[in-house]
Protein backbone atom coordinates (compact mmCIF):
# COMPACT_ATOMS: atom_id res chain seq x y z
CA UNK A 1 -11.48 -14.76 16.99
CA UNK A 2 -11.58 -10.96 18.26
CA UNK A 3 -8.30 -9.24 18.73
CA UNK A 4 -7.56 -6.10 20.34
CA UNK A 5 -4.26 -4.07 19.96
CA UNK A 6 -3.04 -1.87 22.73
CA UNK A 7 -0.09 -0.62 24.12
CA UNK A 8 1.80 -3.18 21.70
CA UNK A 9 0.11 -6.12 23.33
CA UNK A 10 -2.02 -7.95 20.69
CA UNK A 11 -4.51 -9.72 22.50
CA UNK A 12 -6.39 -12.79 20.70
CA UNK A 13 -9.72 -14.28 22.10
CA UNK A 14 -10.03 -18.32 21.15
CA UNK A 15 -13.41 -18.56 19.84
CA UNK A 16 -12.91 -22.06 18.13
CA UNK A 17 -10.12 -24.82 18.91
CA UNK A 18 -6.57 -24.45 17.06
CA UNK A 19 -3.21 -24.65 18.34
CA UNK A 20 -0.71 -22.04 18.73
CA UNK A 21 0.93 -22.99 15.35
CA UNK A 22 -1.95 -22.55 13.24
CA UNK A 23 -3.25 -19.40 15.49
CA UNK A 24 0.67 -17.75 14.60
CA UNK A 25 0.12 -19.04 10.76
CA UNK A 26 -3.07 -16.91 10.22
CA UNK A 27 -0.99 -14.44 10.99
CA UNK A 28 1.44 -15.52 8.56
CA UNK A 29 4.20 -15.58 10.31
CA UNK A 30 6.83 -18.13 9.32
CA UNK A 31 8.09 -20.75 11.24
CA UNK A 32 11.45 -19.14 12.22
CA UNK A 33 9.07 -15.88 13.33
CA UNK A 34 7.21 -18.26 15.92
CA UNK A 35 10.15 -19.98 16.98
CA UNK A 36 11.58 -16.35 17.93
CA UNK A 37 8.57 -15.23 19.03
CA UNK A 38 8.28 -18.40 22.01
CA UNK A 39 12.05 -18.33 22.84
CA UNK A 40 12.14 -14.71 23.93
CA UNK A 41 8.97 -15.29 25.52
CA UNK A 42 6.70 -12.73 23.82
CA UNK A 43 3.56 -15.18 23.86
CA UNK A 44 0.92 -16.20 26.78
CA UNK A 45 -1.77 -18.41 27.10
CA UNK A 46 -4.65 -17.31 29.85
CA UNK A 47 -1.44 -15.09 31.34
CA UNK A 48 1.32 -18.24 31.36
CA UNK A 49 4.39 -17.85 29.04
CA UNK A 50 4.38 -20.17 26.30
CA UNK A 51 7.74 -21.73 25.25
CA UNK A 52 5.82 -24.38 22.80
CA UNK A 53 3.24 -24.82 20.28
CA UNK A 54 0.16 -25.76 22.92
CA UNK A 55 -3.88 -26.52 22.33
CA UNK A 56 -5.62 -23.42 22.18
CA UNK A 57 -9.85 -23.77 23.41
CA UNK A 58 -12.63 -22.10 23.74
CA UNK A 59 -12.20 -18.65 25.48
CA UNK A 60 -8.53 -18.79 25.98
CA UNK A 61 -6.85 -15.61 25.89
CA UNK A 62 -3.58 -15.03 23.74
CA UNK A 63 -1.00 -12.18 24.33
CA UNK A 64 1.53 -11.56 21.96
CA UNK A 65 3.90 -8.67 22.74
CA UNK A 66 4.97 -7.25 19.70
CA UNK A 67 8.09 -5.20 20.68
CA UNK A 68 11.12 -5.61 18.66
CA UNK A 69 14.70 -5.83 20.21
CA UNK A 70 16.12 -3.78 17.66
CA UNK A 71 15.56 -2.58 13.76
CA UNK A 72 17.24 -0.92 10.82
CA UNK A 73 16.62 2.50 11.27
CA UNK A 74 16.73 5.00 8.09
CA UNK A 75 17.30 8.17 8.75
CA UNK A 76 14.61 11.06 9.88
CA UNK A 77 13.53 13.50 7.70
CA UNK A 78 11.80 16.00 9.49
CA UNK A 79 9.64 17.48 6.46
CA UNK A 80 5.96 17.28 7.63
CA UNK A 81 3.58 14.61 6.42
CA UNK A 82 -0.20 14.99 5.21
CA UNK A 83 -1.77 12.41 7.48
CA UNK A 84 -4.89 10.91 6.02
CA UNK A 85 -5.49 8.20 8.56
CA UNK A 86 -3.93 6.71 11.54
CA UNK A 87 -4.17 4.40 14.26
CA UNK A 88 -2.03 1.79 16.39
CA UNK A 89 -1.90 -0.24 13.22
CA UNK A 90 -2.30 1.51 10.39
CA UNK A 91 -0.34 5.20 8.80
CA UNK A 92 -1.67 6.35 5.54
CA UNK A 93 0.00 9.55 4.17
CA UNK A 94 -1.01 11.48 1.29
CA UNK A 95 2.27 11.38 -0.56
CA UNK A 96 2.95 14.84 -2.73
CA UNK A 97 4.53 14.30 -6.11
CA UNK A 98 8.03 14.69 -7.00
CA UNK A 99 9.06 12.16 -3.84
CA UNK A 100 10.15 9.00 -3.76
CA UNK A 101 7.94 6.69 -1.70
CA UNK A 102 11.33 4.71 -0.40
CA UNK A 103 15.15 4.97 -1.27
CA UNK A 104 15.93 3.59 -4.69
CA UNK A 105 19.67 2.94 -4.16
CA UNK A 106 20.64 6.64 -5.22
CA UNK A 107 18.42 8.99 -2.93
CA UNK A 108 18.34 7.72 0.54
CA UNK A 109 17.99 10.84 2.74
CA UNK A 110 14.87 12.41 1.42
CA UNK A 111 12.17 9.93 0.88
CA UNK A 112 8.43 10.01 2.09
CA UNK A 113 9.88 6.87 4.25
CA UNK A 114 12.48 9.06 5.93
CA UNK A 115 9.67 10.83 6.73
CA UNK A 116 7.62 8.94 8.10
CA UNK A 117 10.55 7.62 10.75
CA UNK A 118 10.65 11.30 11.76
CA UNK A 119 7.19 11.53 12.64
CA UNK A 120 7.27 8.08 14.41
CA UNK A 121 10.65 9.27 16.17
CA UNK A 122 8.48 12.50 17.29
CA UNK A 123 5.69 10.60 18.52
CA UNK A 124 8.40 7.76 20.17
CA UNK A 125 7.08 4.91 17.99
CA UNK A 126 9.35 2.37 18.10
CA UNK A 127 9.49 0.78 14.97
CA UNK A 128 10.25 1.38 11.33
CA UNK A 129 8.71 2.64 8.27
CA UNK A 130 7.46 0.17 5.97
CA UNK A 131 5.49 0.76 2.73
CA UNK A 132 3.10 -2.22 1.80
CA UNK A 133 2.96 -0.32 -1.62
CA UNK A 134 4.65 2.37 -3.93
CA UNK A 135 3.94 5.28 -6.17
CA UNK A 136 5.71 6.24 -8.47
CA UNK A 137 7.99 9.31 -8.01
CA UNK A 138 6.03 12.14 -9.99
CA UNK A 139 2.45 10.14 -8.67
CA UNK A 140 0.65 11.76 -5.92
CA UNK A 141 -1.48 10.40 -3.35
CA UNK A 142 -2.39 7.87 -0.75
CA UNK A 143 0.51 5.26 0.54
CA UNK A 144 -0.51 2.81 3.11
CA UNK A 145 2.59 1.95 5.80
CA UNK A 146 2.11 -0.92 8.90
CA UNK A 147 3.44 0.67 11.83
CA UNK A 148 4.01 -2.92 13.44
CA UNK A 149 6.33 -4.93 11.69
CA UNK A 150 4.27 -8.69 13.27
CA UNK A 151 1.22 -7.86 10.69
CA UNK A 152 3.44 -6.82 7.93
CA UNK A 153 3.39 -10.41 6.57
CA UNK A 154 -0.12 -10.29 5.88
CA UNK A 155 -0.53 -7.27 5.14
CA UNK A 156 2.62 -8.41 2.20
CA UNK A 157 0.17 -11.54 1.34
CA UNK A 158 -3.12 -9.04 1.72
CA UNK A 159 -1.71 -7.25 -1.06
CA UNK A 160 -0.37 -10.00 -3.65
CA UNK A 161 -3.83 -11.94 -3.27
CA UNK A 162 -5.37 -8.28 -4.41
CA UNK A 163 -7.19 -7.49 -0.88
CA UNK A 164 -6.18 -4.09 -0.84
CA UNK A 165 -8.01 -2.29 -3.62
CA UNK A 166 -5.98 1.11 -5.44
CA UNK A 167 -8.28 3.61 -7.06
CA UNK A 168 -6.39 6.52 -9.42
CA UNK A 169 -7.63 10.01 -10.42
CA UNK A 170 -6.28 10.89 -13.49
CA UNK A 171 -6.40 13.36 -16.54
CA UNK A 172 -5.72 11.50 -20.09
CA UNK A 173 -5.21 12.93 -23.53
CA UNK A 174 -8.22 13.85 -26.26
CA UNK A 175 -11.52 12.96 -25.44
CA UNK A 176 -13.03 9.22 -24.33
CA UNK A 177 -16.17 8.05 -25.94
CA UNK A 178 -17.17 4.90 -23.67
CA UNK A 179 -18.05 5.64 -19.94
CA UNK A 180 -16.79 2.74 -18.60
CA UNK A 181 -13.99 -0.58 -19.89
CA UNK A 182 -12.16 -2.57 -18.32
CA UNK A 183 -8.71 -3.45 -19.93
CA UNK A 184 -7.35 -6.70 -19.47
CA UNK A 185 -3.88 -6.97 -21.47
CA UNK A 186 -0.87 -8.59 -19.88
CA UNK A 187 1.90 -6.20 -19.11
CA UNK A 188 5.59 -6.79 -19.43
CA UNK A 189 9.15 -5.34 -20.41
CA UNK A 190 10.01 -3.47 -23.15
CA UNK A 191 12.56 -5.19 -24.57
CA UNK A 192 14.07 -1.94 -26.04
CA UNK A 193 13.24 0.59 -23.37
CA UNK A 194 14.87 -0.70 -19.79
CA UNK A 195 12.47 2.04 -18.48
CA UNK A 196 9.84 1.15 -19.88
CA UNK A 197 6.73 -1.69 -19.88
CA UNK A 198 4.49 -2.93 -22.57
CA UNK A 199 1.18 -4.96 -23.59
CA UNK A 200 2.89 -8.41 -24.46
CA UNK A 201 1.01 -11.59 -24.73
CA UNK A 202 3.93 -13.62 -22.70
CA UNK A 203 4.02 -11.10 -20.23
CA UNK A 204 2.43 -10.68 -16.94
CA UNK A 205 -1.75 -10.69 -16.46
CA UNK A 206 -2.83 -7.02 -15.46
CA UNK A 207 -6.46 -5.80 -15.47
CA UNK A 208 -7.41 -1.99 -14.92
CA UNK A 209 -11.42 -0.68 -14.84
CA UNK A 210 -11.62 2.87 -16.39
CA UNK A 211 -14.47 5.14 -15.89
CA UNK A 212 -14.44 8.38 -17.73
CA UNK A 213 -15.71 11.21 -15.58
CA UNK A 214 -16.02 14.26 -17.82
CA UNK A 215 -15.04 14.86 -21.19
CA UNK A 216 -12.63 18.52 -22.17
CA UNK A 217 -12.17 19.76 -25.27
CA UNK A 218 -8.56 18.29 -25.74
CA UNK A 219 -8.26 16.05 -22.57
CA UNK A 220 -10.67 13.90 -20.32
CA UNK A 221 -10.87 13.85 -16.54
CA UNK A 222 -11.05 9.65 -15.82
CA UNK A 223 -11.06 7.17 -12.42
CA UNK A 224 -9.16 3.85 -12.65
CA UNK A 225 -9.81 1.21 -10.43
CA UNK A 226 -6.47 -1.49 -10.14
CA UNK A 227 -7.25 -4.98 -10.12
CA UNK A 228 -3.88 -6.03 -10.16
CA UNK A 229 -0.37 -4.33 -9.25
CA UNK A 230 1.96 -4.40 -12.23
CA UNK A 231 4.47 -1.92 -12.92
CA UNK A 232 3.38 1.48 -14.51
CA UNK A 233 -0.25 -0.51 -15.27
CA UNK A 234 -2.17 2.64 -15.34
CA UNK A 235 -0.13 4.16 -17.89
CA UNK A 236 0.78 0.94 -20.35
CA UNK A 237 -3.29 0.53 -20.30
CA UNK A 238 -4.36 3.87 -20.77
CA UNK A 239 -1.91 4.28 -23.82
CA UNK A 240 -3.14 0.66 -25.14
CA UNK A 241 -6.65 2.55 -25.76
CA UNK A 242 -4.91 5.46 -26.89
CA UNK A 243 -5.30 8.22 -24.13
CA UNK A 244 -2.20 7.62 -22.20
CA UNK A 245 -1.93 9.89 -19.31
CA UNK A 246 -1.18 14.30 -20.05
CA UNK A 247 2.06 14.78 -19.37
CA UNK A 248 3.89 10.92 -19.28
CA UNK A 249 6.39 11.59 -21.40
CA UNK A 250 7.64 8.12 -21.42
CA UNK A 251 4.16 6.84 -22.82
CA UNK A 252 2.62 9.44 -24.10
CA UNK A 253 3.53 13.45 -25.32
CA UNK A 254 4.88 16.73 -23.17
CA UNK A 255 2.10 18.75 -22.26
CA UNK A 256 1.78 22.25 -20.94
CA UNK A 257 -1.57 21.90 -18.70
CA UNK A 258 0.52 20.24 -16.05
CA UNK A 259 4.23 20.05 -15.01
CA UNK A 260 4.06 16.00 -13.96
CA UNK A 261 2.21 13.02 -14.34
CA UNK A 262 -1.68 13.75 -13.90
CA UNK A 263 -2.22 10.58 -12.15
CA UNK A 264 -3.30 10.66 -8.30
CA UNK A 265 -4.10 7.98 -5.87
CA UNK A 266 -7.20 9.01 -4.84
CA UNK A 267 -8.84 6.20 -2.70
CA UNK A 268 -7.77 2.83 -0.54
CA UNK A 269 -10.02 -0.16 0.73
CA UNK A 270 -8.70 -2.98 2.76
CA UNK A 271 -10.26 -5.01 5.31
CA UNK A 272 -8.93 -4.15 8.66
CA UNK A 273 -7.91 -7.35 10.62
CA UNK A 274 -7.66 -5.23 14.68
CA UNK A 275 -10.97 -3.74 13.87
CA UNK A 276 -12.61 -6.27 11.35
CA UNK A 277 -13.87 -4.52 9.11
CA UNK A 278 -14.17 -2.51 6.01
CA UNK A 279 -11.96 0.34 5.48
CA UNK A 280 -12.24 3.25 2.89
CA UNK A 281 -9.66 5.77 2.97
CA UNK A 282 -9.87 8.63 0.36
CA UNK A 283 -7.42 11.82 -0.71
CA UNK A 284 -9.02 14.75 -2.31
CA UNK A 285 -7.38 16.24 -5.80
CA UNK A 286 -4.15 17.90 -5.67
CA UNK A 287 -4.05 21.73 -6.53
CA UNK A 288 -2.01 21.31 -9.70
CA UNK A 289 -5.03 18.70 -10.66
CA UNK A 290 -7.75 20.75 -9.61
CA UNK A 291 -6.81 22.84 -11.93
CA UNK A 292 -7.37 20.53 -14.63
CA UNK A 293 -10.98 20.15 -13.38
């Protein structure tokens, strides 16, 4: 099918025979999403309101209007963002360090979410801010947010099903003698540290590529490619091979080179479903990193 976004109107063109149901499914929306989405009327077929699930041919034409009614709203923060992409789908921000990507109970004002719904507010966007991921507070880089809440559930299921690839700069302690490994070690809780995660055998499968860049005398300069999502992965792995990231205090030792965590999110690839194709989104080194280099 080709689909075309514009103006909030997603338009769908039928290129094989479904029915509405299974059309509104791809999408992943659930069943109480498509019942809301025929009794307000939001759907037509070849420019007829739909009320029910119908046929769907050949070269029909589907409109969806994806306006909401009304949302939860955080509040703006009007701190300006580093926009590294954008279009009527997709916002990715390069997120600085020391933020929190969304509120975490304690700090709900000043969040790189609150600002994001200032920047939509400024450019009348009429929607919320919604991470599909998360970085960790003192981890800089790129953070992907769906600026329309109807492709959030696939972009939710795009992510689980590991379809939306995370690549990590990072500097590690002393120096690594193999290029490239790939660590596969299940991650889970440590038992003894609520804040912290460990390699367990019963715990949760997690498998991390790491290529070392360049070798320094007391440190190494390495990329780390995520092949799944598990809490604090980078830095559980990189201390299971001994070179857990400069400056993690929690995994690894204090440091003077750098004042946080030298991990960054350097680089995102997902396939874009409005455009249909490949995406590659990437964030250049941070000036407290560069200086690493």
């Amino acid at each position: 099918m080709k689909l075309n976004l514009q103006n909030f109107i997603l338009s769908i063109k039928i290129e094989q025979e479904t029915d509405l149901n299974t059309l509104l499914a791809q999408f992943e929306q659930s069943k109480k999403n498509r019942y809301i989405l025929l009794q307000e009327e939001k759907i037509k077929v070849n420019n007829h309101i739909c009320k029910t699930n119908l046929c769907l041919h050949n070269n029909d034409t589907i409109q969806i209007d994806l306006h909401t009614k009304s949302f939860e709203q955080i509040e703006p923060d009007f701190t300006p963002i580093d926009i590294c992409y954008e279009d009527d789908l997709f916002l990715i921000v390069n997120k600085p360090p020391y933020l929190l990507v969304h509120s975490d109970g304690v700090e709900t004002k000043h969040t790189l979410s609150n600002q994001v719904q200032a920047y939509y507010m400024q450019e009348n966007f009429p929607f919320p801010a919604r991470p599909i991921h998360r970085l960790d507070k003192d981890t800089s880089g790129l953070v992907l947010f769906c600026k329309i809440p109807f492709f959030q559930p696939m972009l939710d299921k795009m992510l689980s099903e590991k379809h939306i690839y995370r690549e990590y700069d990072a500097f590690v302690e002393g120096r690594i003698k193999q290029k490239n490994q790939i660590i596969e070690v299940p991650i889970g809780r440590d038992r003894h540290n609520a804040k912290k995660m460990r390699t367990s055998k019963t715990g949760k499968y997690a498998k991390t590529q790491i290529t070392c860049i360049k070798n320094y005398p007391i440190y190494s300069f390495v990329h780390a490619k995520l092949y799944t999502g598990r809490t604090h992965q980078i830095r559980v792995h990189l201390q299971a091979i001994h070179h857990p990231l400069l400056a993690d205090e929690l995994y690894g030792s204090p440091t003077n080179k750098i004042k946080r965590l030298a991990l960054h999110a350097s680089t995102l690839k997902f396939y874009h479903p409005i455009k249909q194709t490949e995406m590659c989104i990437h964030c250049p080194l941070p000036k407290d990193m560069k200086k690493l280099l």
